[in-house]
Protein backbone atom coordinates (compact mmCIF):
# COMPACT_ATOMS: atom_id res chain seq x y z
CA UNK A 1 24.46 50.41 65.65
CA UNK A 2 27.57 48.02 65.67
CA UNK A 3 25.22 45.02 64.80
CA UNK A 4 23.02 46.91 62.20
CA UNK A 5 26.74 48.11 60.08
CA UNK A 6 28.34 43.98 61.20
CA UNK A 7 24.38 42.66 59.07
CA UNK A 8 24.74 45.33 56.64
CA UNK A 9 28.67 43.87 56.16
CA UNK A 10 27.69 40.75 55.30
CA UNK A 11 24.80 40.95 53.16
CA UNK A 12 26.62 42.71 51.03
CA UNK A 13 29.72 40.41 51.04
CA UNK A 14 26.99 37.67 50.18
CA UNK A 15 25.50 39.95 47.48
CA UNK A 16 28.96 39.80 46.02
CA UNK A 17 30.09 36.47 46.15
CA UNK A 18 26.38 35.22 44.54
CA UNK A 19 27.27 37.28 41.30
CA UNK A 20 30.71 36.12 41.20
CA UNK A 21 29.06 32.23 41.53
CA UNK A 22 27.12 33.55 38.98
CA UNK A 23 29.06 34.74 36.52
CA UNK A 24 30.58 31.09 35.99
CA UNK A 25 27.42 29.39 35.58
CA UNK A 26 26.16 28.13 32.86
CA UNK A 27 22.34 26.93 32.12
CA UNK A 28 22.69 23.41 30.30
CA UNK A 29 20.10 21.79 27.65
CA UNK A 30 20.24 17.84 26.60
CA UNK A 31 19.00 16.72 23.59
CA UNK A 32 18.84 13.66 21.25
CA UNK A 33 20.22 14.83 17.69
CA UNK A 34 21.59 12.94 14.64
CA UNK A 35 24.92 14.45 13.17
CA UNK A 36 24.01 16.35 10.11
CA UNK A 37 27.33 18.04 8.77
CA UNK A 38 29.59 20.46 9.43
CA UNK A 39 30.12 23.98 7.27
CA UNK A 40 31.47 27.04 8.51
CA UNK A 41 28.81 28.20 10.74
CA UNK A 42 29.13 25.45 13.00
CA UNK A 43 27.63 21.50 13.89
CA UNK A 44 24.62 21.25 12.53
CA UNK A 45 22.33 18.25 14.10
CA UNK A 46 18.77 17.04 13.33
CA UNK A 47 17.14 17.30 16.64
CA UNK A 48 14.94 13.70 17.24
CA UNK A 49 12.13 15.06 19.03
CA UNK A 50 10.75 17.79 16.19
CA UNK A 51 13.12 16.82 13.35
CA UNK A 52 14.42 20.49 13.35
CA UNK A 53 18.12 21.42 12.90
CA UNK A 54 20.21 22.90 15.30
CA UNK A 55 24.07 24.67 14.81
CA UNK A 56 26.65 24.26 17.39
CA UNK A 57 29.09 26.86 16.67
CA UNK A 58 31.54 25.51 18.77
CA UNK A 59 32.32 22.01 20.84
CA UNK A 60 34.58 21.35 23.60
CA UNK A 61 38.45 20.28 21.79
CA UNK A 62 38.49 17.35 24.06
CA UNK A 63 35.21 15.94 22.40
CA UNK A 64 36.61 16.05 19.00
CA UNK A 65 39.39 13.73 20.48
CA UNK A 66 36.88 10.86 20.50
CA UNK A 67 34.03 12.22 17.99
CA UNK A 68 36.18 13.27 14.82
CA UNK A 69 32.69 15.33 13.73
CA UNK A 70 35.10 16.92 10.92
CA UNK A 71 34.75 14.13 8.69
CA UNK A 72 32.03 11.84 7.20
CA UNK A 73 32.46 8.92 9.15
CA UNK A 74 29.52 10.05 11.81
CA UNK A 75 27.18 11.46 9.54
CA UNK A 76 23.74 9.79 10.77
CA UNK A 77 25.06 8.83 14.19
CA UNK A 78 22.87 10.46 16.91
CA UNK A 79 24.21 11.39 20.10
CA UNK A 80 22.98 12.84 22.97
CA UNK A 81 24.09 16.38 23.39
CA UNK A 82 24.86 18.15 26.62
CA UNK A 83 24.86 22.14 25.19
CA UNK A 84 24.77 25.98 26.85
CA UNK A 85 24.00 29.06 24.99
CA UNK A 86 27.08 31.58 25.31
CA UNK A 87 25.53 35.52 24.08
CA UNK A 88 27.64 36.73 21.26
CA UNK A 89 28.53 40.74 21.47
CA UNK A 90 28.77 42.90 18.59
CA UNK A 91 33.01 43.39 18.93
CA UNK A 92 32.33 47.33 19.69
CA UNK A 93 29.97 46.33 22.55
CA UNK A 94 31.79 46.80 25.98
CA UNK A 95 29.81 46.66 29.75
CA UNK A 96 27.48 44.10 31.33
CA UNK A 97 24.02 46.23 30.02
CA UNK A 98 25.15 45.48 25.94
CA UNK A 99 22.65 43.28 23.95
CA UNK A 100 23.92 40.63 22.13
CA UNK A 101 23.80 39.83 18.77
CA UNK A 102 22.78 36.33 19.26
CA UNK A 103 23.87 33.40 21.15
CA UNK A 104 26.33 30.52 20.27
CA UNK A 105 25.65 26.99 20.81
CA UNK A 106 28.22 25.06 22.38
CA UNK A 107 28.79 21.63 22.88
CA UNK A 108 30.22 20.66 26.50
CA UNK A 109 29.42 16.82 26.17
CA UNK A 110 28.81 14.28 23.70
CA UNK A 111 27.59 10.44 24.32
CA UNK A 112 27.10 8.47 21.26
CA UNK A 113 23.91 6.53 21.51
CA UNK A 114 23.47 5.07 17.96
């Protein structure tokens, strides 16, 4: 009985600390994209692969240190982009089982590459 409640202990412990890992993962995406512009929904790149356009609505403060994507002067560079999609809830939405309205790009890295 002591051994069955001591494996019963720890699986849930590990149960716990997997969600917790979890929780602070992210699943990342590279692509090849040429810098477009920038408006107020976000980054918007031409992707090199299909030609389609993709928004980032956000990228990491640190990148715009060395990639001033606010002006002109990059327009046409392509880069390769190191991205995760972040779900976006309505603001009245509260508890892990709301739906999201959509999902945010962001940009985590950036490596210019023309």
């Amino acid at each position: 009985m002591k051994y069955l409640t001591l494996l019963m202990l720890l699986t849930l412990t590990t149960m716990v600390h997997a969600q917790e890992e979890e929780k602070d993962q992210h699943l990342t995406y590279i692509i090849d994209a040429t810098y477009d512009s920038k408006s107020e929904l976000g980054y918007r790149f031409i992707k090199r692969l299909d030609g389609m356009s993709v928004v980032f609505a956000q990228i990491e403060p640190r990148l715009l240190e060395f990639f001033n994507l606010d002006d002109d002067s990059l327009v046409g560079s392509t880069f390769r982009i190191t991205y995760f999609r972040e779900p976006n809830f309505p603001d009245r939405a509260v508890g892990k089982d709301s739906i999201p309205v959509r999902e945010d790009l962001i940009i985590s890295d950036l490596v210019q590459i023309e």
